[in-house]
N, C-alpha and C. Protein backbone atom coordinates (compact mmCIF):
# COMPACT_ATOMS: atom_id res chain seq x y z
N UNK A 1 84.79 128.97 56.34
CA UNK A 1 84.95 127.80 55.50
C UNK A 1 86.28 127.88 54.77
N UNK A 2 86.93 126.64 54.37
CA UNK A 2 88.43 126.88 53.74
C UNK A 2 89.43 125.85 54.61
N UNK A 3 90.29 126.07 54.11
CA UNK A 3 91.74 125.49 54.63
C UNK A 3 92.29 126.31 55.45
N UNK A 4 92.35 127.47 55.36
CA UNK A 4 92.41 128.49 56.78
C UNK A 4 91.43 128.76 57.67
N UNK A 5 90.06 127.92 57.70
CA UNK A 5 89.22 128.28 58.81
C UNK A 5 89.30 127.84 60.17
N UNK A 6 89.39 129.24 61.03
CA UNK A 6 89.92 128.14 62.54
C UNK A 6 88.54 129.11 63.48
N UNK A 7 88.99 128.33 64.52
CA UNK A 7 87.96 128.95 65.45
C UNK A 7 86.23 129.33 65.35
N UNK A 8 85.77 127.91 64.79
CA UNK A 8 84.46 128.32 64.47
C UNK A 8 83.82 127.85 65.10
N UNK A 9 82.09 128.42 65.37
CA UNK A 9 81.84 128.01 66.16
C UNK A 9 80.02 127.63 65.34
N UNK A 10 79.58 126.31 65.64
CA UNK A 10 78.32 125.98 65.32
C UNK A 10 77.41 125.61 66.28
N UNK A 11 76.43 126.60 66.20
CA UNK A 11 75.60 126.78 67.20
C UNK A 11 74.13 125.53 66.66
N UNK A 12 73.82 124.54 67.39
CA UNK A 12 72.44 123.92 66.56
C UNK A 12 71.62 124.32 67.74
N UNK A 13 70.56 124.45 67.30
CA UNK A 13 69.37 124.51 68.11
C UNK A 13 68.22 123.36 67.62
N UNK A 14 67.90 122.66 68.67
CA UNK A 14 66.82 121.74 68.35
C UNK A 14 65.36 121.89 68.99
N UNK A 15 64.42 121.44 68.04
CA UNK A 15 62.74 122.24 68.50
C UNK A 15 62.86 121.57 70.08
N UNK A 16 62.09 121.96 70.65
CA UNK A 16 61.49 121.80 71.28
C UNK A 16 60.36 120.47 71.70
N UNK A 17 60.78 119.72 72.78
CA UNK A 17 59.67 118.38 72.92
C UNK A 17 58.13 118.87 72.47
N UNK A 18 58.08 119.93 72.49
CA UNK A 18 56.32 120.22 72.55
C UNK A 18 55.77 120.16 71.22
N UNK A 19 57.18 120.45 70.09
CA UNK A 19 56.44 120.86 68.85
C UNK A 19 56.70 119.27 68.15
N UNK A 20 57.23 118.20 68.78
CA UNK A 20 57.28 117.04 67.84
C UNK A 20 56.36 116.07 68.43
N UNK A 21 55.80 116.20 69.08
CA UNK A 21 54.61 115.03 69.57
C UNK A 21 54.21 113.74 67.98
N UNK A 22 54.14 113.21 68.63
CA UNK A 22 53.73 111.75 67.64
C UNK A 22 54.91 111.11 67.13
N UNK A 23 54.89 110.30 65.81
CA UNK A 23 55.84 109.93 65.45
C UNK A 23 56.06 109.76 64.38
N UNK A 24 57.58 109.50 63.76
CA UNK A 24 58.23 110.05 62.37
C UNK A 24 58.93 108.74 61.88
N UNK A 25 59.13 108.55 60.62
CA UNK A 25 59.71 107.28 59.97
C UNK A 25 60.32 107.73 58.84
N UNK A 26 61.74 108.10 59.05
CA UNK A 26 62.00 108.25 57.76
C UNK A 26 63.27 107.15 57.08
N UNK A 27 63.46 105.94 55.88
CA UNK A 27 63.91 105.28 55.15
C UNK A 27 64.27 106.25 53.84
N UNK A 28 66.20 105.68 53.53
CA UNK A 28 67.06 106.24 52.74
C UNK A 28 67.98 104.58 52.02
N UNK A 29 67.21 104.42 50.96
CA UNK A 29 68.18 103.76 50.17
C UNK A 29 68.93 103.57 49.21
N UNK A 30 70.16 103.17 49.09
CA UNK A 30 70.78 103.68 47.71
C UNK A 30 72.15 102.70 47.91
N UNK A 31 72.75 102.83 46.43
CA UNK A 31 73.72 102.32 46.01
C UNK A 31 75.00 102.60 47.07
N UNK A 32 75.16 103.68 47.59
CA UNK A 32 76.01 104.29 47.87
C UNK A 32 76.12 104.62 49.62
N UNK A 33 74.93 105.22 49.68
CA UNK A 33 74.55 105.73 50.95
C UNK A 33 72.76 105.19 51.15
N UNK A 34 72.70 104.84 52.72
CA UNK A 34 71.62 104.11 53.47
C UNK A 34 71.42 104.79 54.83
N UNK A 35 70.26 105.05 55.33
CA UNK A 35 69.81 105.64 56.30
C UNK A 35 68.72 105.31 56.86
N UNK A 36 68.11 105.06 58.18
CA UNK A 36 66.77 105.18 58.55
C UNK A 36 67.24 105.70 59.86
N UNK A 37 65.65 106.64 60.02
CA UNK A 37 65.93 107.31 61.39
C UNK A 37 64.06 107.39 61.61
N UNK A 38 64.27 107.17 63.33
CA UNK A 38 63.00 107.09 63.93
C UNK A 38 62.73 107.89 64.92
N UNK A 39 61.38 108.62 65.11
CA UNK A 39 61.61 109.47 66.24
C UNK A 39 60.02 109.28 66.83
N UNK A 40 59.86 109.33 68.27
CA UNK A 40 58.82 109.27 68.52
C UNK A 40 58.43 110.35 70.40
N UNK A 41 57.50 111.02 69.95
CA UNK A 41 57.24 112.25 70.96
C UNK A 41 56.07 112.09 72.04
N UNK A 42 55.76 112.16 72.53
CA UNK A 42 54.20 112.26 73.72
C UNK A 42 54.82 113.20 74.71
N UNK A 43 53.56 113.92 75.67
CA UNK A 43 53.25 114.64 76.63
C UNK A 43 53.91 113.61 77.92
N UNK A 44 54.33 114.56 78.61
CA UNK A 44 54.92 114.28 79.72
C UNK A 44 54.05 114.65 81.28
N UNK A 45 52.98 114.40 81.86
CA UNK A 45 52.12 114.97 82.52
C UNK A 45 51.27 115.81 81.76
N UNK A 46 51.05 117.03 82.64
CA UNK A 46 50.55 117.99 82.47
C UNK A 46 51.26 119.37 81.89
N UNK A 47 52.58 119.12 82.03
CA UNK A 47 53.37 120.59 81.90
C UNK A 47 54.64 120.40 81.07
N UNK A 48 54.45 119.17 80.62
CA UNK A 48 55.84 118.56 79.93
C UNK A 48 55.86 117.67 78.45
N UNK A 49 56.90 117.20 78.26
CA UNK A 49 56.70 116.57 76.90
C UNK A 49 58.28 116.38 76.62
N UNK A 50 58.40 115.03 75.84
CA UNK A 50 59.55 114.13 75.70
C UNK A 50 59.10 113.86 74.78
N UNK A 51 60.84 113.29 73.67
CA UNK A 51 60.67 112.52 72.28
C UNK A 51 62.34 111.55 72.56
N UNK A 52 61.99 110.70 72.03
CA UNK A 52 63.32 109.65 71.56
C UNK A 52 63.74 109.54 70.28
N UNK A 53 64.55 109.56 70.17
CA UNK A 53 64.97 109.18 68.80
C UNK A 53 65.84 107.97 68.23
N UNK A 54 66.13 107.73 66.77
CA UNK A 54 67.59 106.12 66.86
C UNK A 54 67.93 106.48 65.27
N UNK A 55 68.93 106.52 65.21
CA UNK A 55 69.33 106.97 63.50
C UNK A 55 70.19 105.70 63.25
N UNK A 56 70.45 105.09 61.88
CA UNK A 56 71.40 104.68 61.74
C UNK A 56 72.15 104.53 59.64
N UNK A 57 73.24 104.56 60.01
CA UNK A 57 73.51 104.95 58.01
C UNK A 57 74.78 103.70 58.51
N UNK A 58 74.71 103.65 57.02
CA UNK A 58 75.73 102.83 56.54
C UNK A 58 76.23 103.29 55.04
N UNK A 59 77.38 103.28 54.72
CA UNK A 59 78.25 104.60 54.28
C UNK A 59 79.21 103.60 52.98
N UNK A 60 79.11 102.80 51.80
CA UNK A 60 79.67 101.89 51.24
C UNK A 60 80.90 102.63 50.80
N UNK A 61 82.10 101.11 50.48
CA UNK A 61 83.26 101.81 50.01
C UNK A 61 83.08 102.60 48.37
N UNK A 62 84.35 103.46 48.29
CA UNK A 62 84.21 104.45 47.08
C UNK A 62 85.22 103.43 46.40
N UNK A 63 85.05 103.47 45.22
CA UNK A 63 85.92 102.84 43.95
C UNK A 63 87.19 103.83 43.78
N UNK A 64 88.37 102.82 43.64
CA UNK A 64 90.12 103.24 42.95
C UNK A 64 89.60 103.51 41.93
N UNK A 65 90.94 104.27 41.04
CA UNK A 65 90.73 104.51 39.77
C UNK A 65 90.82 103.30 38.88
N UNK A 66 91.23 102.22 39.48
CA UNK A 66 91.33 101.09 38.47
C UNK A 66 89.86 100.15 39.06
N UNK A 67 89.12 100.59 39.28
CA UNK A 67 87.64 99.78 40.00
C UNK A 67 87.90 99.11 41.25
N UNK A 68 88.95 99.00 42.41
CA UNK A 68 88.82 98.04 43.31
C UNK A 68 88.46 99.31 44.84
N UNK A 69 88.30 98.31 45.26
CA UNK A 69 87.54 99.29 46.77
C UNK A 69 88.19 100.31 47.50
N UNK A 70 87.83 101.34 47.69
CA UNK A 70 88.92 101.92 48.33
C UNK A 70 89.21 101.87 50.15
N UNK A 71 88.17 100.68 50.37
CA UNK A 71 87.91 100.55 51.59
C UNK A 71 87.97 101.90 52.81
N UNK A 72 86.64 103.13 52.31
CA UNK A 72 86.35 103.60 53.08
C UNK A 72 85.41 104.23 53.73
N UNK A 73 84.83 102.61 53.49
CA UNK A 73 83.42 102.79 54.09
C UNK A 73 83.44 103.16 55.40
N UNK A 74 81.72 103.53 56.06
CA UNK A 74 81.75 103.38 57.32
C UNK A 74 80.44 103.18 58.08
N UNK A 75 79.68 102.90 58.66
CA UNK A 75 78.18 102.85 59.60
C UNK A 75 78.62 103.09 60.92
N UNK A 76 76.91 102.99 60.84
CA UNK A 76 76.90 103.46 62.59
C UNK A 76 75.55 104.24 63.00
N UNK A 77 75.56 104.43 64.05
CA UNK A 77 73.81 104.68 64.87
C UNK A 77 74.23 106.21 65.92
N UNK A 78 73.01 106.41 65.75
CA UNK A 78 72.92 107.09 67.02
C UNK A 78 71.87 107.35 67.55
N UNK A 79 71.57 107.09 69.14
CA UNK A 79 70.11 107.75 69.27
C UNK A 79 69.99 108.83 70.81
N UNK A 80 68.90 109.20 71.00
CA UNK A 80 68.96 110.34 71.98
C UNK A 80 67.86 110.78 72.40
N UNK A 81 67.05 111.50 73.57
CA UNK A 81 66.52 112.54 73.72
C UNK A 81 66.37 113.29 73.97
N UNK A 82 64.88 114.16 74.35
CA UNK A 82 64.76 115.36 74.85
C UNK A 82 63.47 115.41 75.33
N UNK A 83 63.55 115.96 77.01
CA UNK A 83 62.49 116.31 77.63
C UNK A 83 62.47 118.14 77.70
N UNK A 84 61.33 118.45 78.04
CA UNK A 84 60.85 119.91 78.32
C UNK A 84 59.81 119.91 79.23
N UNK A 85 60.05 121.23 80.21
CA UNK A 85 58.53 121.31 81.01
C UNK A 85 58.96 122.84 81.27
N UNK A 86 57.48 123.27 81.00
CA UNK A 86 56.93 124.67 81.37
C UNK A 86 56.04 124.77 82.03
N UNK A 87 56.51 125.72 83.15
CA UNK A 87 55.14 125.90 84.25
C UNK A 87 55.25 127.60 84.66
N UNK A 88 54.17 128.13 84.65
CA UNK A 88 54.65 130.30 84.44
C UNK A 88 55.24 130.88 83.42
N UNK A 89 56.54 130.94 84.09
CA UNK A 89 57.63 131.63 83.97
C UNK A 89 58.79 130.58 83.80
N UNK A 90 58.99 129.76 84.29
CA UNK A 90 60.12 129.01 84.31
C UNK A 90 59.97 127.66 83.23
N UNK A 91 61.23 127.15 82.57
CA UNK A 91 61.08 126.45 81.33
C UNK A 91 62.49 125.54 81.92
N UNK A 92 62.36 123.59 81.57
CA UNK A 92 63.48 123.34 81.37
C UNK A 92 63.87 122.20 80.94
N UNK A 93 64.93 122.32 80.35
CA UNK A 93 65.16 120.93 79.37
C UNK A 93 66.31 120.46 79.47
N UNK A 94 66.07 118.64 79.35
CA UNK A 94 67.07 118.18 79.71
C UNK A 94 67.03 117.32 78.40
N UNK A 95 68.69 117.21 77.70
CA UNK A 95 68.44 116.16 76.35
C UNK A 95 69.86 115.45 76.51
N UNK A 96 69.73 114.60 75.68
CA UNK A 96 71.26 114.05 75.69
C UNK A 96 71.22 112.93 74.32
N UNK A 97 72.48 112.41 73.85
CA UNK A 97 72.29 111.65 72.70
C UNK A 97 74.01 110.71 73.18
N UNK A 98 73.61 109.00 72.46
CA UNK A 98 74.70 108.32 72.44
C UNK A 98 74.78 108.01 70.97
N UNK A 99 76.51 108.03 70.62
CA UNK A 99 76.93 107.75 68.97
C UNK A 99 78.05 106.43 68.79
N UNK A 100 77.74 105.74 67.97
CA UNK A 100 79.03 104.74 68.02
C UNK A 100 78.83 104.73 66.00
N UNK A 101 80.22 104.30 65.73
CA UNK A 101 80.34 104.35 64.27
C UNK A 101 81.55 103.56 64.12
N UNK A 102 81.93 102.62 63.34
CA UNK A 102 82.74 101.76 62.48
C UNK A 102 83.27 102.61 61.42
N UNK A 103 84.69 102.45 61.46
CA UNK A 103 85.07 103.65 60.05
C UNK A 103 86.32 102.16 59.40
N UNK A 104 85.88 101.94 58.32
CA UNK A 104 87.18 100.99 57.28
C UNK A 104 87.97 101.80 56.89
N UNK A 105 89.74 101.12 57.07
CA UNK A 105 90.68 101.79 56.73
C UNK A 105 91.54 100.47 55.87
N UNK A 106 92.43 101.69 55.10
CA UNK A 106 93.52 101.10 54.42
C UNK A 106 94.58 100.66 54.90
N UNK A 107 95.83 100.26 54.21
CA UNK A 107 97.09 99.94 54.74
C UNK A 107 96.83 99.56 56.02
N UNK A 108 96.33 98.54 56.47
CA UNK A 108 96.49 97.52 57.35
C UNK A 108 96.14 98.73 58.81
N UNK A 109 95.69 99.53 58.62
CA UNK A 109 95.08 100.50 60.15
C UNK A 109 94.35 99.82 60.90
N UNK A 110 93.48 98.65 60.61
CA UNK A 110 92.85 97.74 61.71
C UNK A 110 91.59 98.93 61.78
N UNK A 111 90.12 98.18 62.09
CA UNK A 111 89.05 99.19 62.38
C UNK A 111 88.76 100.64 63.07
N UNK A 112 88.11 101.74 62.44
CA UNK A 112 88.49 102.74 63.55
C UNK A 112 87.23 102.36 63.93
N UNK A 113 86.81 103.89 64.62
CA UNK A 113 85.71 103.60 64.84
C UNK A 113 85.47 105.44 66.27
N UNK A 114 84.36 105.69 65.97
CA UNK A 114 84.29 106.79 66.96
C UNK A 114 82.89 107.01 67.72
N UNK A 115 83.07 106.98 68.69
CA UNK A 115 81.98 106.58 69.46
C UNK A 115 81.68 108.19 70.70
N UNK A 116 80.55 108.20 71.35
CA UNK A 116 80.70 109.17 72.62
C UNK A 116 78.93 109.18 72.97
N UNK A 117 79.07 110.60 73.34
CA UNK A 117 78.17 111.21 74.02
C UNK A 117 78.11 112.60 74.76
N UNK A 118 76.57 113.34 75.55
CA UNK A 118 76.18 114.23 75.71
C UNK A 118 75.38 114.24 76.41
N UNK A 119 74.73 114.96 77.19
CA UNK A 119 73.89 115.17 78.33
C UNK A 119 74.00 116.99 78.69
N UNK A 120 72.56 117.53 78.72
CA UNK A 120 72.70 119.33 78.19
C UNK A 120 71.37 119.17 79.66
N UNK A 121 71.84 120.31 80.33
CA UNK A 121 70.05 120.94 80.88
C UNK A 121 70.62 122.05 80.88
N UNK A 122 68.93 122.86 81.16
CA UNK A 122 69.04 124.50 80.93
C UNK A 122 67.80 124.71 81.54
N UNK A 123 67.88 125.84 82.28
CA UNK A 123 66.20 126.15 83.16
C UNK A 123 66.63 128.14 82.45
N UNK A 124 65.46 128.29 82.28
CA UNK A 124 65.14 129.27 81.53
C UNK A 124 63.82 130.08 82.69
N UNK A 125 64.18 131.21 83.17
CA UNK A 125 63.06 132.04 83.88
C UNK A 125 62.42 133.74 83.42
N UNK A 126 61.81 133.56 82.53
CA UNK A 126 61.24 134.89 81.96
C UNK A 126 60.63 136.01 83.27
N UNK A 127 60.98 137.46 82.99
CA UNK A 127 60.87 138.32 83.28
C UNK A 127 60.27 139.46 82.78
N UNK A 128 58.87 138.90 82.06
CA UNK A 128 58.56 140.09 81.42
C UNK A 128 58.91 140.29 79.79
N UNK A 129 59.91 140.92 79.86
CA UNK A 129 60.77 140.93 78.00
C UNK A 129 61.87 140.48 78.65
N UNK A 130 62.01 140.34 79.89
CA UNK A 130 63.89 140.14 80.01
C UNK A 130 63.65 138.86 80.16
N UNK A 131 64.71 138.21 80.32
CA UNK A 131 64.80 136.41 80.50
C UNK A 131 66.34 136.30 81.56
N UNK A 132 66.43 134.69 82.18
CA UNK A 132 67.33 134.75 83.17
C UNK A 132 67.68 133.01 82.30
N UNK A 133 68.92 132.46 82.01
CA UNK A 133 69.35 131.57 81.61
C UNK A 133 70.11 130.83 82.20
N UNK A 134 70.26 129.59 82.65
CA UNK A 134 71.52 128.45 82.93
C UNK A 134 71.69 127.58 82.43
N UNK A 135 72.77 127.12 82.01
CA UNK A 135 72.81 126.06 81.02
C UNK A 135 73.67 125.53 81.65
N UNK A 136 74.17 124.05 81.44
CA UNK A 136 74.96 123.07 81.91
C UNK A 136 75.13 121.67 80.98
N UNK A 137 76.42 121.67 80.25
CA UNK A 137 76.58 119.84 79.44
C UNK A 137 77.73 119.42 79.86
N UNK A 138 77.79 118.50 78.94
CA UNK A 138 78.67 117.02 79.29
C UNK A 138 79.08 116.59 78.02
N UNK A 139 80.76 116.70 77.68
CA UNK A 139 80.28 115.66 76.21
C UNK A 139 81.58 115.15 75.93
N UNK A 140 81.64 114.05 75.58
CA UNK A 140 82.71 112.90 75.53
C UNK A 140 82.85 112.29 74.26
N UNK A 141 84.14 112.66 73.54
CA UNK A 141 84.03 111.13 72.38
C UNK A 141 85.46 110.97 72.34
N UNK A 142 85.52 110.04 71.43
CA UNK A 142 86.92 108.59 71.94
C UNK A 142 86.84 108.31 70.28
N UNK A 143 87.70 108.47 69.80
CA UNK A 143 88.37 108.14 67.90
C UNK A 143 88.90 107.24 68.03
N UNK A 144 89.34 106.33 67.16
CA UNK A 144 90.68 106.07 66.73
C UNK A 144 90.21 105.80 65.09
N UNK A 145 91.08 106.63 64.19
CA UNK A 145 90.93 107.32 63.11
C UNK A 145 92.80 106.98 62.70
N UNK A 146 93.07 106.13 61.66
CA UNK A 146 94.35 105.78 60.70
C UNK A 146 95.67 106.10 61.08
N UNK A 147 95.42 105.40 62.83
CA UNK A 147 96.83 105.36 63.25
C UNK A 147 96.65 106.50 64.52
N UNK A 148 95.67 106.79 64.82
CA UNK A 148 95.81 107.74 66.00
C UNK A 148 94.50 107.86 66.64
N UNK A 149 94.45 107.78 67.78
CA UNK A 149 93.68 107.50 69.05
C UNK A 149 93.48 108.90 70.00
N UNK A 150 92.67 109.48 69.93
CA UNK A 150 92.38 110.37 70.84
C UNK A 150 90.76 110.43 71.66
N UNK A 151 90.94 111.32 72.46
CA UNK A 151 89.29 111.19 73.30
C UNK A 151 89.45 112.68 73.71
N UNK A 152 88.44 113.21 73.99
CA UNK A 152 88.32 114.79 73.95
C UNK A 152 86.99 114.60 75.15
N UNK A 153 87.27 115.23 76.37
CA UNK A 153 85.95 115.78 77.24
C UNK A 153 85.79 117.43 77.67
N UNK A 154 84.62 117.18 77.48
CA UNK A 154 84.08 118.61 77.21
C UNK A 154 82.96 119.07 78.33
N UNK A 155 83.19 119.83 79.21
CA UNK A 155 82.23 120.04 80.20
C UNK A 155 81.98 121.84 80.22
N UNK A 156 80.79 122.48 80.00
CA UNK A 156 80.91 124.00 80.50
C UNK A 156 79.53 124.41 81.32
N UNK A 157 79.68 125.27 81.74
CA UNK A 157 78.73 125.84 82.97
C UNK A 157 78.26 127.44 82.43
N UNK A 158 77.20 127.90 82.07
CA UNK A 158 77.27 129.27 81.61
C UNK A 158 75.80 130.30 82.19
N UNK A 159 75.74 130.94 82.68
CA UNK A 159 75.02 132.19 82.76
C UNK A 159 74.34 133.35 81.94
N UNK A 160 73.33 133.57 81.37
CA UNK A 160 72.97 134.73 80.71
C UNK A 160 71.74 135.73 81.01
N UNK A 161 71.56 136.64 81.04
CA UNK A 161 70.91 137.54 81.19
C UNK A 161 70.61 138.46 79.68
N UNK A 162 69.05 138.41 79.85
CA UNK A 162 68.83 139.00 78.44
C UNK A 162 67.66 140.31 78.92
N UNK A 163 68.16 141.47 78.24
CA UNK A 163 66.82 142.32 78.60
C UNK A 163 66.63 143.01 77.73
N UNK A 164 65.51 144.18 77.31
CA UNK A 164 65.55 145.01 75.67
C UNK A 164 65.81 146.19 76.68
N UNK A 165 66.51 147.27 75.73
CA UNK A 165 66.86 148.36 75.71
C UNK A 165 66.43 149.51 74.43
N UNK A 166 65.08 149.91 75.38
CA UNK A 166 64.80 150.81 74.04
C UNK A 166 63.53 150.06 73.85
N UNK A 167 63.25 150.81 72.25
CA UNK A 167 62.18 149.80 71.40
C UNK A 167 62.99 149.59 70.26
N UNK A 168 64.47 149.37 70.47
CA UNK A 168 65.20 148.93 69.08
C UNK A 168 66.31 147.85 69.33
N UNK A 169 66.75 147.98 70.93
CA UNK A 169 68.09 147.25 70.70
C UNK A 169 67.19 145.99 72.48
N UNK A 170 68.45 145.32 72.24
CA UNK A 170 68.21 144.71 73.34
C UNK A 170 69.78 143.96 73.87
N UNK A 171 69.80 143.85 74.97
CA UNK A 171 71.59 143.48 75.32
C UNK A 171 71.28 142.18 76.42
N UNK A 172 72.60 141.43 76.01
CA UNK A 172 72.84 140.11 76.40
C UNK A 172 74.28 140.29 76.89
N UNK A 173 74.26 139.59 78.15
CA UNK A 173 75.17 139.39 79.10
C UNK A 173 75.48 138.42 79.84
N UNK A 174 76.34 137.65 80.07
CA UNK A 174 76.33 136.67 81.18
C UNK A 174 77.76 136.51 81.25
N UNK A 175 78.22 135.29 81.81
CA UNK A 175 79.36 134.64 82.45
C UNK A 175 79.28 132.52 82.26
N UNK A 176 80.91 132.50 81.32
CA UNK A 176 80.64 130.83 81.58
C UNK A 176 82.24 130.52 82.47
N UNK A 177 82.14 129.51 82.55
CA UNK A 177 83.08 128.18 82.68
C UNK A 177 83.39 127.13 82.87
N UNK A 178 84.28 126.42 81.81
CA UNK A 178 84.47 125.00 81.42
C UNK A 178 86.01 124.79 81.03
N UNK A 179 86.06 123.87 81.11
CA UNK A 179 87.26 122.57 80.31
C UNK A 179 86.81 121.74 79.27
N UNK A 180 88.01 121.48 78.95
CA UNK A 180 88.32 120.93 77.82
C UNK A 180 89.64 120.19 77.70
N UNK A 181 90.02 118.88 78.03
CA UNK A 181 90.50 117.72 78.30
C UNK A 181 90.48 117.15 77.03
N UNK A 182 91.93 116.64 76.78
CA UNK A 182 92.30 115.77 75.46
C UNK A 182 93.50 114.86 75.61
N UNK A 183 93.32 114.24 75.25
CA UNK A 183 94.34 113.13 75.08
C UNK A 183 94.82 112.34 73.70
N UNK A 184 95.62 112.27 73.22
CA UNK A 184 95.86 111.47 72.02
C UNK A 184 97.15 110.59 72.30
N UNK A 185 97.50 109.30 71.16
CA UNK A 185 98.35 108.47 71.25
C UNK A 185 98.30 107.90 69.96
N UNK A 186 99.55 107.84 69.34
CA UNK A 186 99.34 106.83 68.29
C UNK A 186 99.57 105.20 68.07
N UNK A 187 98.71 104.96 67.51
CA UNK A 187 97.93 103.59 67.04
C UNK A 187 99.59 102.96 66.20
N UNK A 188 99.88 101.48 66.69
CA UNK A 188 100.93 100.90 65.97
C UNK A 188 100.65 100.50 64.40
N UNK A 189 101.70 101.63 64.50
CA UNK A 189 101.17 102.12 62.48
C UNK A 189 102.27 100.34 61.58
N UNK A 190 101.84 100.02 60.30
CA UNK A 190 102.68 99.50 59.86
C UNK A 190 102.84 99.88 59.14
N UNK A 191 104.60 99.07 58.53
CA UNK A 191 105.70 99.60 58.08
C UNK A 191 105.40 98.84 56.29
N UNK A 192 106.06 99.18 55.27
CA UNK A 192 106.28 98.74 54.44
C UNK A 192 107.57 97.94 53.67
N UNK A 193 107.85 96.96 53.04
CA UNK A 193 108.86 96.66 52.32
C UNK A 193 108.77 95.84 50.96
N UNK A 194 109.81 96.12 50.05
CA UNK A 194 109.41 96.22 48.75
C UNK A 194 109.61 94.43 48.27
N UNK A 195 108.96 93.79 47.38
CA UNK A 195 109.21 92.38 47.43
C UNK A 195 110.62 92.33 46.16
N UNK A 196 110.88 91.12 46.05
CA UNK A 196 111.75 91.34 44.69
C UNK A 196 111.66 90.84 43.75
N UNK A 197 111.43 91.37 42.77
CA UNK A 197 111.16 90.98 41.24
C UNK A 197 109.87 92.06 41.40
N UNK A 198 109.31 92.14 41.74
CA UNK A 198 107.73 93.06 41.89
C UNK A 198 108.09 94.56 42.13
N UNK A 199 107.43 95.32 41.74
CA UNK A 199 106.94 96.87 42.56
C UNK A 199 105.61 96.96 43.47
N UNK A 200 105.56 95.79 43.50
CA UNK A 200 104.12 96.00 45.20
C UNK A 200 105.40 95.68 46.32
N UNK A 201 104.49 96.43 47.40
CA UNK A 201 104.89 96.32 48.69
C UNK A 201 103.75 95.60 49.71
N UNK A 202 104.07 95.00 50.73
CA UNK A 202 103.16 94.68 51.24
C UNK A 202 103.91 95.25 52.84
N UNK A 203 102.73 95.04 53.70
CA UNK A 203 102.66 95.63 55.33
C UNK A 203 103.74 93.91 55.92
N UNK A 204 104.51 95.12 56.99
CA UNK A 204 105.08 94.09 57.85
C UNK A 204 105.43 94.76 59.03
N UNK A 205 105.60 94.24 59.87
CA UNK A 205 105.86 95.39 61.58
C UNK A 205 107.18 95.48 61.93
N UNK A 206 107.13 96.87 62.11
CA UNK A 206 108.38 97.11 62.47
C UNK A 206 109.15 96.46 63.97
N UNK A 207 110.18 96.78 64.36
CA UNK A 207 110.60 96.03 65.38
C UNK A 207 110.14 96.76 66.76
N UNK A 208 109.77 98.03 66.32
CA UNK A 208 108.93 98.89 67.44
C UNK A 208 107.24 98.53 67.62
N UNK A 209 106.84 98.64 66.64
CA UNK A 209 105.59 97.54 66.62
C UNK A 209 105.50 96.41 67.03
N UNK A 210 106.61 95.81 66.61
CA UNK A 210 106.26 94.15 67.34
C UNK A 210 106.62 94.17 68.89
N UNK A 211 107.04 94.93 69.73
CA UNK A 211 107.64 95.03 70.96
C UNK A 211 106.10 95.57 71.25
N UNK A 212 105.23 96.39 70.95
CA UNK A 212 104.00 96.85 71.19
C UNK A 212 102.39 96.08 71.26
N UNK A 213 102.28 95.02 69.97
CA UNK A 213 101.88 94.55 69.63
C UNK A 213 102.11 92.77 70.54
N UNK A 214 103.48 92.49 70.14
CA UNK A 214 103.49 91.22 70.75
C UNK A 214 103.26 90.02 70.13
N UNK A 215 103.12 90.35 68.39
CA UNK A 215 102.46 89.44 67.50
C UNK A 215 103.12 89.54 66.22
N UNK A 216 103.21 89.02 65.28
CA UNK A 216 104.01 89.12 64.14
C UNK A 216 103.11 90.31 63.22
N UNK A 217 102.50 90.69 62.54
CA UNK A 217 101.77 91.41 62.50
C UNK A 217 100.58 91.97 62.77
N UNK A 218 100.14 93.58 63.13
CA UNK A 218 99.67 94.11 64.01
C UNK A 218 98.29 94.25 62.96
């Protein structure tokens, strides 16, 4: 955590289809911040079990120091699931989730907004105390965030092997590989100029902007 934190890595783990069966309602209201999120689970045959889910918040602007908006609000949804099936020895799950979000900006940035997605399976084959793992995702999102536009895809492939050693330790091993694809570009930013008699400035496009744009202001 910090201004020097690099290279971190957050691992989430989510239950399992089996342990959320039925369904959930949860409502968030307030001055400031708004939320509802819905989730709903059932059995999948005999050996399985699935849940859906749909979230959505809406995020109001924060107040200037002189009371006017600071226009930076933002909303947006997301929803997703997750299946599971166990039969013996062998376990496997497939989940995935879609996100889209509206972000308000200042100085004339025009809407952002960041949107994507995900798609994960993993088959899991127990051995006793040892276990045999594969995992496989997918994951895509697309910004454009106060003048700059990027999209990031994310694909990896990984292997693990788990067994105990002893009655104290136990060792984990495997093998991955993936990419990681990015792209960015910046968004036709505008320019400022000062009026006369006044100290406000207001937005106007530069002559590189308007060659981009095609419009008197962008």
């Amino acid at each position: 955590m910090g201004a020097n934190a690099v290279n971190g890595v957050i691992n989430v783990t989510t239950r399992s289809a089996f342990d959320t069966e039925g369904g959930l309602a949860v409502v968030n209201l307030g001055t400031l911040d708004s939320d509802v999120r819905l989730r709903y689970g059932a059995q999948l045959g005999d050996s399985g079990a699935g849940r859906v889910y749909a979230t959505a918040f809406r995020r109001a602007d924060l107040e200037e120091a002189d009371g006017s908006s600071a226009n930076d609000g933002w909303d947006g949804w997301q929803a997703g699931f997750r299946a599971d099936w166990a039969r013996g020895v062998d376990a496997i799950t497939l989940q995935g989730d879609l996100q889209d979000a509206n972000i308000e900006h200042t100085l004339d940035f025009g809407q952002g907004y960041s949107r994507g997605g995900n798609v994960l399976g993993r088959w899991t084959h127990a051995m006793g105390g040892a276990s045999i793992e594969v995992q496989a995702y997918y994951d895509e999102i697309e910004r454009q965030v106060r003048g700059v536009h990027d999209r990031l895809r994310t694909w990896d492939v990984q292997a693990q092997h788990a067994f105990p050693l002893g009655a104290r330790h136990a060792v984990v091993w495997g093998a991955a590989t993936g990419s990681r694809r990015t792209s960015s570009a910046p968004s036709p930013i505008p320019s400022f100029s000062t009026r006369q008699g006044g100290g406000t400035t207001s937005p106007t496009c530069s002559s590189r902007t308007k060659s981009r744009c095609g419009r008197t202001c962008c």
